[in-house]
Protein backbone atom coordinates (compact mmCIF):
# COMPACT_ATOMS: atom_id res chain seq x y z
CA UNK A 1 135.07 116.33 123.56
CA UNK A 2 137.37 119.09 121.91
CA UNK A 3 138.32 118.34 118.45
CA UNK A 4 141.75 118.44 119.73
CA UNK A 5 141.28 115.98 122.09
CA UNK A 6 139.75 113.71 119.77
CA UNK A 7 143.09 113.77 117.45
CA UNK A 8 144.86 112.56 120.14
CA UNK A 9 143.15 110.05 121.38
CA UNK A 10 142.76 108.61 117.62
CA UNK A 11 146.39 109.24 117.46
CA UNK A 12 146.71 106.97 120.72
CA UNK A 13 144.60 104.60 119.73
CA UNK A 14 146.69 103.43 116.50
CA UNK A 15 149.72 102.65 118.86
CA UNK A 16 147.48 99.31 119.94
CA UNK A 17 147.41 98.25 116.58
CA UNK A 18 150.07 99.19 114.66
CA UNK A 19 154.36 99.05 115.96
CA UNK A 20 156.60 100.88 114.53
CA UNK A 21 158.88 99.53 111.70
CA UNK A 22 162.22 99.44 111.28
CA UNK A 23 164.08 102.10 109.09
CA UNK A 24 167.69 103.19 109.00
CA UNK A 25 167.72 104.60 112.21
CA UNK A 26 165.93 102.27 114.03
CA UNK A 27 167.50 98.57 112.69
CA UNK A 28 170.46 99.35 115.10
CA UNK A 29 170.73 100.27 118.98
CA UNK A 30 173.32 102.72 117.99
CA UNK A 31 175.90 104.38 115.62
CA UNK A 32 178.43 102.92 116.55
CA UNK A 33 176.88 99.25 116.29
CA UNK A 34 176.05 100.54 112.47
CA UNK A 35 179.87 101.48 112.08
CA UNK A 36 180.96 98.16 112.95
CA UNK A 37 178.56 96.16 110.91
CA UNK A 38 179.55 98.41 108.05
CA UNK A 39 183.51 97.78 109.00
CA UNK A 40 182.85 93.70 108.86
CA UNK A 41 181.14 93.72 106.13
CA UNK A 42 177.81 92.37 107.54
CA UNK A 43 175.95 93.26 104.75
CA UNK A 44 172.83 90.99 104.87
CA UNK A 45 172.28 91.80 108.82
CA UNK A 46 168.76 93.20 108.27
CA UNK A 47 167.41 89.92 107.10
CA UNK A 48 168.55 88.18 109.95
CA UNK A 49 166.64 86.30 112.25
CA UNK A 50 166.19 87.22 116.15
CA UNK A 51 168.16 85.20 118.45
CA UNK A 52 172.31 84.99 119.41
CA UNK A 53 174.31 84.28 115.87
CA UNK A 54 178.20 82.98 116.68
CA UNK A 55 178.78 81.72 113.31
CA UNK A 56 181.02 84.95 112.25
CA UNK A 57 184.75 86.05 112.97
CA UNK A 58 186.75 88.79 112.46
CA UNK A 59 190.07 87.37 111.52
CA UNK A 60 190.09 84.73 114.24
CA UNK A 61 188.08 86.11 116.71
CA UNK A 62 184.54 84.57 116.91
CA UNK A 63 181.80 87.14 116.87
CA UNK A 64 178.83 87.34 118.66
CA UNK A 65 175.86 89.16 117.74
CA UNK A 66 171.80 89.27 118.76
CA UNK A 67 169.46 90.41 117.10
CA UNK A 68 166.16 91.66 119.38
CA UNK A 69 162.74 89.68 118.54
CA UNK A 70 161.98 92.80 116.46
CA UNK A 71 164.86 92.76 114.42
CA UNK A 72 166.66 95.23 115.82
CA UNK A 73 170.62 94.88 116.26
CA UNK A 74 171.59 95.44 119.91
CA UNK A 75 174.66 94.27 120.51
CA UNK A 76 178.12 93.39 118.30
CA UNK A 77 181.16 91.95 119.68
CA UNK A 78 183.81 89.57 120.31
CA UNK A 79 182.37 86.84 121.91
CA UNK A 80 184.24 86.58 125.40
CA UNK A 81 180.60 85.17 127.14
CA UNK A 82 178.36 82.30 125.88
CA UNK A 83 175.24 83.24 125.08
CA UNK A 84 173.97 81.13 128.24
CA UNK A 85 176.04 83.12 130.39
CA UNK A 86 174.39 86.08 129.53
CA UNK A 87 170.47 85.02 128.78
CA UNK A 88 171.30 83.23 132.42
CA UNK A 89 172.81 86.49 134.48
CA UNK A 90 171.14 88.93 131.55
CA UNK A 91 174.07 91.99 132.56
CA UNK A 92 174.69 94.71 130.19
CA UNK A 93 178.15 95.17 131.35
CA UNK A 94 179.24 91.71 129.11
CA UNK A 95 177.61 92.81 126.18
CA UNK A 96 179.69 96.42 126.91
CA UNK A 97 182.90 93.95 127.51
CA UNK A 98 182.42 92.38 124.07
CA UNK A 99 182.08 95.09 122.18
CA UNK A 100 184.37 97.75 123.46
CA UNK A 101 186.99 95.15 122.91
CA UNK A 102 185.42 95.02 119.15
CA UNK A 103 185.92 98.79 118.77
CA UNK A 104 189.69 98.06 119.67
CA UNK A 105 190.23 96.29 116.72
CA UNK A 106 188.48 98.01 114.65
CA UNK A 107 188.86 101.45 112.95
CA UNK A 108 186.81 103.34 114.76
CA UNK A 109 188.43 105.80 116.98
CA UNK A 110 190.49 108.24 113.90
CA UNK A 111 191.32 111.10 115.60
CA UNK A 112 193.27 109.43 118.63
CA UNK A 113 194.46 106.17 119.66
CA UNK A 114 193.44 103.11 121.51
CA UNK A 115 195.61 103.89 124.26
CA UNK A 116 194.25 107.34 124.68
CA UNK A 117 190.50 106.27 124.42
CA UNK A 118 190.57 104.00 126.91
CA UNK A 119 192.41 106.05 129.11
CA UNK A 120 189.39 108.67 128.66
CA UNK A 121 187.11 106.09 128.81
CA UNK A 122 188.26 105.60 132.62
CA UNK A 123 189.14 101.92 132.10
CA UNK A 124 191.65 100.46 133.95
CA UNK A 125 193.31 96.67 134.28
CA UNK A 126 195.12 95.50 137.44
CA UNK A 127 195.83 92.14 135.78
CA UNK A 128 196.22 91.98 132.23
CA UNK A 129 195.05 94.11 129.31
CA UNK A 130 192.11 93.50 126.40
CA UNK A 131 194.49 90.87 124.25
CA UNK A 132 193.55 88.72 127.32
CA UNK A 133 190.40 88.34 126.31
CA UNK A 134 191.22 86.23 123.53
CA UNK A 135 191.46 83.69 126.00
CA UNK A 136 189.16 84.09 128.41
CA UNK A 137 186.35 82.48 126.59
CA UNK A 138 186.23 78.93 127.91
CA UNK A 139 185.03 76.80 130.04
CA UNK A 140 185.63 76.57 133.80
CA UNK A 141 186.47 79.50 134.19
CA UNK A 142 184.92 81.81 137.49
CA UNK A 143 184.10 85.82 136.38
CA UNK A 144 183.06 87.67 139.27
CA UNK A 145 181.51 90.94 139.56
CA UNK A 146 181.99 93.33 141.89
CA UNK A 147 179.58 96.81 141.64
CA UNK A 148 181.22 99.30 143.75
CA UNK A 149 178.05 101.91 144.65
CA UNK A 150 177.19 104.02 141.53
CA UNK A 151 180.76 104.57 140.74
CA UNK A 152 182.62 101.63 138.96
CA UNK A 153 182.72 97.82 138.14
CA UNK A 154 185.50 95.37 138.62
CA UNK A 155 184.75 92.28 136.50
CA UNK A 156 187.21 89.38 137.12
CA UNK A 157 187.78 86.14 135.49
CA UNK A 158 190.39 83.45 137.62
CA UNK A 159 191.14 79.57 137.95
CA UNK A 160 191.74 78.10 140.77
CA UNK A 161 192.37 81.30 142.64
CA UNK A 162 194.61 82.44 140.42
CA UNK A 163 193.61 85.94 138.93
CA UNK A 164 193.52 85.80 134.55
CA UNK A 165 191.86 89.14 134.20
CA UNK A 166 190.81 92.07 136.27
CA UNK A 167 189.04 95.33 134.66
CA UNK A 168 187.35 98.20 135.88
CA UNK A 169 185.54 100.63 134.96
CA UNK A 170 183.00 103.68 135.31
CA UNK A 171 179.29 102.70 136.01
CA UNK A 172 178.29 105.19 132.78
CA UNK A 173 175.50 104.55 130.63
CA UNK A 174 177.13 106.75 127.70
CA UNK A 175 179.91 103.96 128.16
CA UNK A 176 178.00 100.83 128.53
CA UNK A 177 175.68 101.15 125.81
CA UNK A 178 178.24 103.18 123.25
CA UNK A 179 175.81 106.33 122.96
CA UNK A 180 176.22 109.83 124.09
CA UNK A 181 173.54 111.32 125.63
CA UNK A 182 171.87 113.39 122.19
CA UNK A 183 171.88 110.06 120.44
CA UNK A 184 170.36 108.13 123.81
CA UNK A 185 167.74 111.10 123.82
CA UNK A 186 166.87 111.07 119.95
CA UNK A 187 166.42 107.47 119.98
CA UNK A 188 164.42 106.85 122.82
CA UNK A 189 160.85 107.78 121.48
CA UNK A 190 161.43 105.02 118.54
CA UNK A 191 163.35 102.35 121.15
CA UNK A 192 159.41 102.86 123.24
CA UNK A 193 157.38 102.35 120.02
CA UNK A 194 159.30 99.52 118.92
CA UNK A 195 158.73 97.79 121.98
CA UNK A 196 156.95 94.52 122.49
CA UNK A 197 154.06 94.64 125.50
CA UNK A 198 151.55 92.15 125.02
CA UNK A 199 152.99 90.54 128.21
CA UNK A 200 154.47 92.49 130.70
CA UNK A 201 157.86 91.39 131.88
CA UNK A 202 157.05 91.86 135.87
CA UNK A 203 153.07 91.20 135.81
CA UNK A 204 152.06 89.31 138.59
CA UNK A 205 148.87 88.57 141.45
CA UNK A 206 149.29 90.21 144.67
CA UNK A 207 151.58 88.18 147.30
CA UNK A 208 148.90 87.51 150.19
CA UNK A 209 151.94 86.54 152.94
CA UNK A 210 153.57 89.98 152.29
CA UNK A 211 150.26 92.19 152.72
CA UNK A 212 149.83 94.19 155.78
CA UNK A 213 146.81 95.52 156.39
CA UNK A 214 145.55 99.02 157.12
CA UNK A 215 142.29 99.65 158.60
CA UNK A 216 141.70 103.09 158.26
CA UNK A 217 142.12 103.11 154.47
CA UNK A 218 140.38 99.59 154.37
CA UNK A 219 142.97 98.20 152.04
CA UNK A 220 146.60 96.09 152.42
CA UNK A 221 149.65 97.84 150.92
CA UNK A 222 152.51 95.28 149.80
CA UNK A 223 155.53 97.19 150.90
CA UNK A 224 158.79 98.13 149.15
CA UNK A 225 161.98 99.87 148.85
CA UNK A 226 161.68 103.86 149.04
CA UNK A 227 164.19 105.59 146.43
CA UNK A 228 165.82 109.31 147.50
CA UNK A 229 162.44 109.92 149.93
CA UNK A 230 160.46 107.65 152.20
CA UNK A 231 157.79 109.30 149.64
CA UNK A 232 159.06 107.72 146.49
CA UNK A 233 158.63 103.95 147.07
CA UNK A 234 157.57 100.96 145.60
CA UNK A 235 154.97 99.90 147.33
CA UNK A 236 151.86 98.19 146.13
CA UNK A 237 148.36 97.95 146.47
CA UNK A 238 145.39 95.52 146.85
CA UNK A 239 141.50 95.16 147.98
CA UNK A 240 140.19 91.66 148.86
CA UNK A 241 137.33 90.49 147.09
CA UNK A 242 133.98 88.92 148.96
CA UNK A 243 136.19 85.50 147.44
CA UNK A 244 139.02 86.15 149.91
CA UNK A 245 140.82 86.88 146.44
CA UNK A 246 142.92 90.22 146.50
CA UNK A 247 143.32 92.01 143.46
CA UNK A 248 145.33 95.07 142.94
CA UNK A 249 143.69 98.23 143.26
CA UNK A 250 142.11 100.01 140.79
CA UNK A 251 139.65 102.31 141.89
CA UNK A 252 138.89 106.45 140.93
CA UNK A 253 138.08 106.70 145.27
CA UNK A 254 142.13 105.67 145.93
CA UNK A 255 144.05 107.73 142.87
CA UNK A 256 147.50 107.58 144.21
CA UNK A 257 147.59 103.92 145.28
CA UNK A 258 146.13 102.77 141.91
CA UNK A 259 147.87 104.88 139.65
CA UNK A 260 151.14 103.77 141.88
CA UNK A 261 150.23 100.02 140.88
CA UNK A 262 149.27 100.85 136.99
CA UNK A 263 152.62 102.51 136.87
CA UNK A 264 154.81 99.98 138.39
CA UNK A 265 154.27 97.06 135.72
CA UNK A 266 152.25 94.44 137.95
CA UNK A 267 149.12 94.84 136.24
CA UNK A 268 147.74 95.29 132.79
CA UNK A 269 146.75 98.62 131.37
CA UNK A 270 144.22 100.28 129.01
CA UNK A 271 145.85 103.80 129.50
CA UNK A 272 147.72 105.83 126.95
CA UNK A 273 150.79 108.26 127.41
CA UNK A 274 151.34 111.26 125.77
CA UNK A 275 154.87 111.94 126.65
CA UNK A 276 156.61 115.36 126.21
CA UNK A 277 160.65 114.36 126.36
CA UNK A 278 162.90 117.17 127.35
CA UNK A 279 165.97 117.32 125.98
CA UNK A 280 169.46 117.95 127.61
CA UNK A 281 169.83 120.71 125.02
CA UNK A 282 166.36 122.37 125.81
CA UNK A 283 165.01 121.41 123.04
CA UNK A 284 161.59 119.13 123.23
CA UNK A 285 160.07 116.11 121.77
CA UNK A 286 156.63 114.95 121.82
CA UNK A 287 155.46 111.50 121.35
CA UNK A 288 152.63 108.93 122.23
CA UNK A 289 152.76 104.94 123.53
CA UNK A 290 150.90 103.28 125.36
CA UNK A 291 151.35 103.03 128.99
CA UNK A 292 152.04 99.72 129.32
CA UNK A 293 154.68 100.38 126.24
CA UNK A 294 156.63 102.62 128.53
CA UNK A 295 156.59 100.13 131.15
CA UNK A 296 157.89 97.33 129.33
CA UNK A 297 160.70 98.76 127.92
CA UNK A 298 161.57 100.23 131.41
CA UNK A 299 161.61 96.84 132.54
CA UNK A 300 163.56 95.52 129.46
CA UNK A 301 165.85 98.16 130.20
CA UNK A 302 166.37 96.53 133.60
CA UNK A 303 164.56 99.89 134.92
CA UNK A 304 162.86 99.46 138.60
CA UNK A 305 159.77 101.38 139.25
CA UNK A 306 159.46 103.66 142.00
CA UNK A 307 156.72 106.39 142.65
CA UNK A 308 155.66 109.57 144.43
CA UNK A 309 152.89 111.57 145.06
CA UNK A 310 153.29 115.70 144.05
CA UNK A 311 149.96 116.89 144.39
CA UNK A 312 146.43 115.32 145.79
CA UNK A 313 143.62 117.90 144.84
CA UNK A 314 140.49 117.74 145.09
CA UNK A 315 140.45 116.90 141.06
CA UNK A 316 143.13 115.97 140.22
CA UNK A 317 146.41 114.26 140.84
CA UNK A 318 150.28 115.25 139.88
CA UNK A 319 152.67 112.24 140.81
CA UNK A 320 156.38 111.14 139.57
CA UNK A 321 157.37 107.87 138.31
CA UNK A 322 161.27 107.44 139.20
CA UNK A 323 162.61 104.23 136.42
CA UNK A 324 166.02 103.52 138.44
CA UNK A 325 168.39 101.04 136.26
CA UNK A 326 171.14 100.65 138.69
CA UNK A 327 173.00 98.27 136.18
CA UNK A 328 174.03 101.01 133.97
CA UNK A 329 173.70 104.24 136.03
CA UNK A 330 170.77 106.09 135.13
CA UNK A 331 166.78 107.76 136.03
CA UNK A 332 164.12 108.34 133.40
CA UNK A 333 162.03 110.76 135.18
CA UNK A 334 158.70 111.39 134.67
CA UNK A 335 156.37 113.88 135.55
CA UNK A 336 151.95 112.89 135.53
CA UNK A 337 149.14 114.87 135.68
CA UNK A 338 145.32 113.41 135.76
CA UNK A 339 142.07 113.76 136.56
CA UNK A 340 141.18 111.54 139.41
CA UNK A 341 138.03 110.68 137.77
CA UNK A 342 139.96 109.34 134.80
CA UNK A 343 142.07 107.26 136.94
CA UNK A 344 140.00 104.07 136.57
CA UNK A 345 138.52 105.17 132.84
CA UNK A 346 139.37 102.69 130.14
CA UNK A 347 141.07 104.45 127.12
CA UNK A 348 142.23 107.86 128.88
CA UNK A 349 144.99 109.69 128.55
CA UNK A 350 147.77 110.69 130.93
CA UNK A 351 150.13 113.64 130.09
CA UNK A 352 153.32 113.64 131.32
CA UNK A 353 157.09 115.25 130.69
CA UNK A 354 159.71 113.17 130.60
CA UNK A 355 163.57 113.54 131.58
CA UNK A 356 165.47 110.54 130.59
CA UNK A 357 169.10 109.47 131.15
CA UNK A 358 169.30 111.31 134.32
CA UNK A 359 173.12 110.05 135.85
CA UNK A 360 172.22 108.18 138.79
CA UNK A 361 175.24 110.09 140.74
CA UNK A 362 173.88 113.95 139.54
CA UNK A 363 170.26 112.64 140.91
CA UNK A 364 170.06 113.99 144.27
CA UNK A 365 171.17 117.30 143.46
CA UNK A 366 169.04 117.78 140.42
CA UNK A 367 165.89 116.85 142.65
CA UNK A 368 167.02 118.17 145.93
CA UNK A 369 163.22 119.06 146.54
CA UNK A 370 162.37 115.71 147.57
CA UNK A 371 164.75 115.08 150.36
CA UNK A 372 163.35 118.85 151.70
CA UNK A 373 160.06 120.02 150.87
CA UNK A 374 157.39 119.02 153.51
CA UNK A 375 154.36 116.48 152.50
CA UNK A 376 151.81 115.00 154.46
CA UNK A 377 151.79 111.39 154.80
CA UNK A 378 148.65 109.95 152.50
CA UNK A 379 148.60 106.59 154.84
CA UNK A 380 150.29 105.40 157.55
CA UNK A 381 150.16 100.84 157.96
CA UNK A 382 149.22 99.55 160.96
CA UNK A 383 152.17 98.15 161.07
CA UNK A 384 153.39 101.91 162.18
CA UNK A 385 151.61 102.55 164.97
């Protein structure tokens, strides 16, 4: 092994033991949750435990702010939700509700008024205005949701068919999570590290009533949704054992369908990433997790997993792995490239680039090579024929 090679992988290797602590940067999800913390005063916010805290106001407004299991401050706001609401239906988009109406009331936007932000914001009310809110937090109440495509949200909140509240506005994830996309970008490599994944959120055993079979590869394939291509998908993988047990597969003789299954979250890992992140302003990043680090706070993010097959040689293997959050509008996009002798290796390292926050709506364009350029199917089900 090069001496090069060995730095990295010893470099890797620490990531299993060690997370990465909180500093200035890191002990909020953004600036702007840092401004408002500063503006209220919530001086001893570092020391406080993980979990949903209500017991703060600003004037008399109650507050509501979480704190992440690694004590990390993700969200500020006027509390408009409970926090069972939210841990129950677990959308973004109320946590974006609370604390845009926050940043109303609070000094943030100097150089030009409420009014005018919101306006550029693309927000819009049909029924009532953001001093509604104030009442909107109580009980029986209905708030529905309406996603319209990519494009915008409606959230409205009526009683007995009588409309209290209607909002809209853009499906943006610069918007929703209070970040342009330089900050998104520069925080992203610490968000990964700082990220929990001694359980993956979407691990699971192979469903044996969804399997279909296919005999010429000798193996069942779960099937899934296809993203952009009928050659991006999220499908899945399995072998059954002499037991009548399937497992997932995980074999160096089928690279694409196990890396496809090590990628998509429903099976543990003992592969590192070392990720090159591309910036929006050319400028480039490099950083190293874990692989089952990246997929857990993909997952977290409310990402879903989809992947596709570049390049099949006879050594190695060059794939994409598409993380689609719908929720909030965006793609990370990553690029892989591996031997297919290390696919089934414990301790080996992929290399991959990385493009994240890609707009959902500027996808298609920006990847136009998948709807066109010409691949040969790797299987076809039985199912098919």
């Amino acid at each position: 092994m090069k001496a090069g090679s060995r730095i990295i992988v010893i470099a890797l290797g620490l990531c299993l033991w060690c997370a990465a602590p909180l500093t200035a940067k890191t002990l909020f999800r953004s600036s702007q949750l840092e401004k408002m913390a500063t503006c209220l005063h919530l001086d001893t916010i570092s020391r406080w435990k993980a979990g949903w805290h209500m017991q703060h106001s600003y004037g008399k407004r109650p507050l509501s702010i979480y704190v992440s299991p690694n004590g990390q401050i993700e969200h500020i706001g006027v509390q408009v939700f409970s926090a069972e609401t939210k841990n129950e239906l677990n959308l973004p988009i109320y946590n974006f509700l609370e604390r845009y109406y926050l940043a109303t009331l609070l000094p943030l936007w100097k150089d030009k008024t409420v009014a005018m932000q919101i306006a550029e914001d693309g927000i819009e009310f049909s029924k009532g205005s953001f001093a509604s809110f104030d009442g909107l937090n109580q009980n029986g109440l209905n708030i529905s949701i309406t996603n319209h495509g990519t494009k915008r949200y409606t959230v409205t909140w009526s009683r007995n068919d009588k409309v209290l509240c209607s909002i809209s506005f853009p499906v943006d994830y610069q918007l929703l999570l209070g970040v342009n996309k330089n900050e998104a970008e520069s925080r992203l490599p610490a968000m990964v590290r700082m990220t929990d994944y001694s359980v993956l959120p979407l691990q699971r055993s192979p469903a044996p009533k969804r399997l279909v079979y296919m005999s010429k590869e000798k193996m069942y394939v779960e099937p899934g949704e296809s993203y952009m291509s009928e050659k991006i998908t999220s499908r899945h993988y399995c072998v059954r054992k002499k037991t009548n047990e399937f497992h997932w597969l995980y074999t160096s003789e089928y690279p694409a369908e196990s890396l496809a299954n090590m990628v998509s979250g429903v099976m543990k890992n003992e592969k590192m990433l070392s990720i090159e992140l591309r910036k929006y302003n050319y400028e480039c990043e490099t950083f190293a997790v874990h692989l089952d680090q990246w997929i857990s706070f993909c997952q977290k993010e409310h990402c879903e997993p989809y992947f596709g097959v570049e390049e099949l040689s006879q050594d190695s293997i060059s794939a994409s792995l598409f993380m689609v959050n719908n929720q909030l509008g965006y793609n990370h996009i990553m690029f892989m490239k591996m031997a297919k002798a290390d696919v089934a290796k414990k301790g080996t390292v992929i290399r991959a680039h990385l493009h994240c926050y890609v707009p959902i709506n500027n996808i298609g364009n920006l990847y136009h090579e998948y709807t066109v350029r010409k691949r040969e199917r790797i299987y076809e089900t039985d199912e098919n024929k």
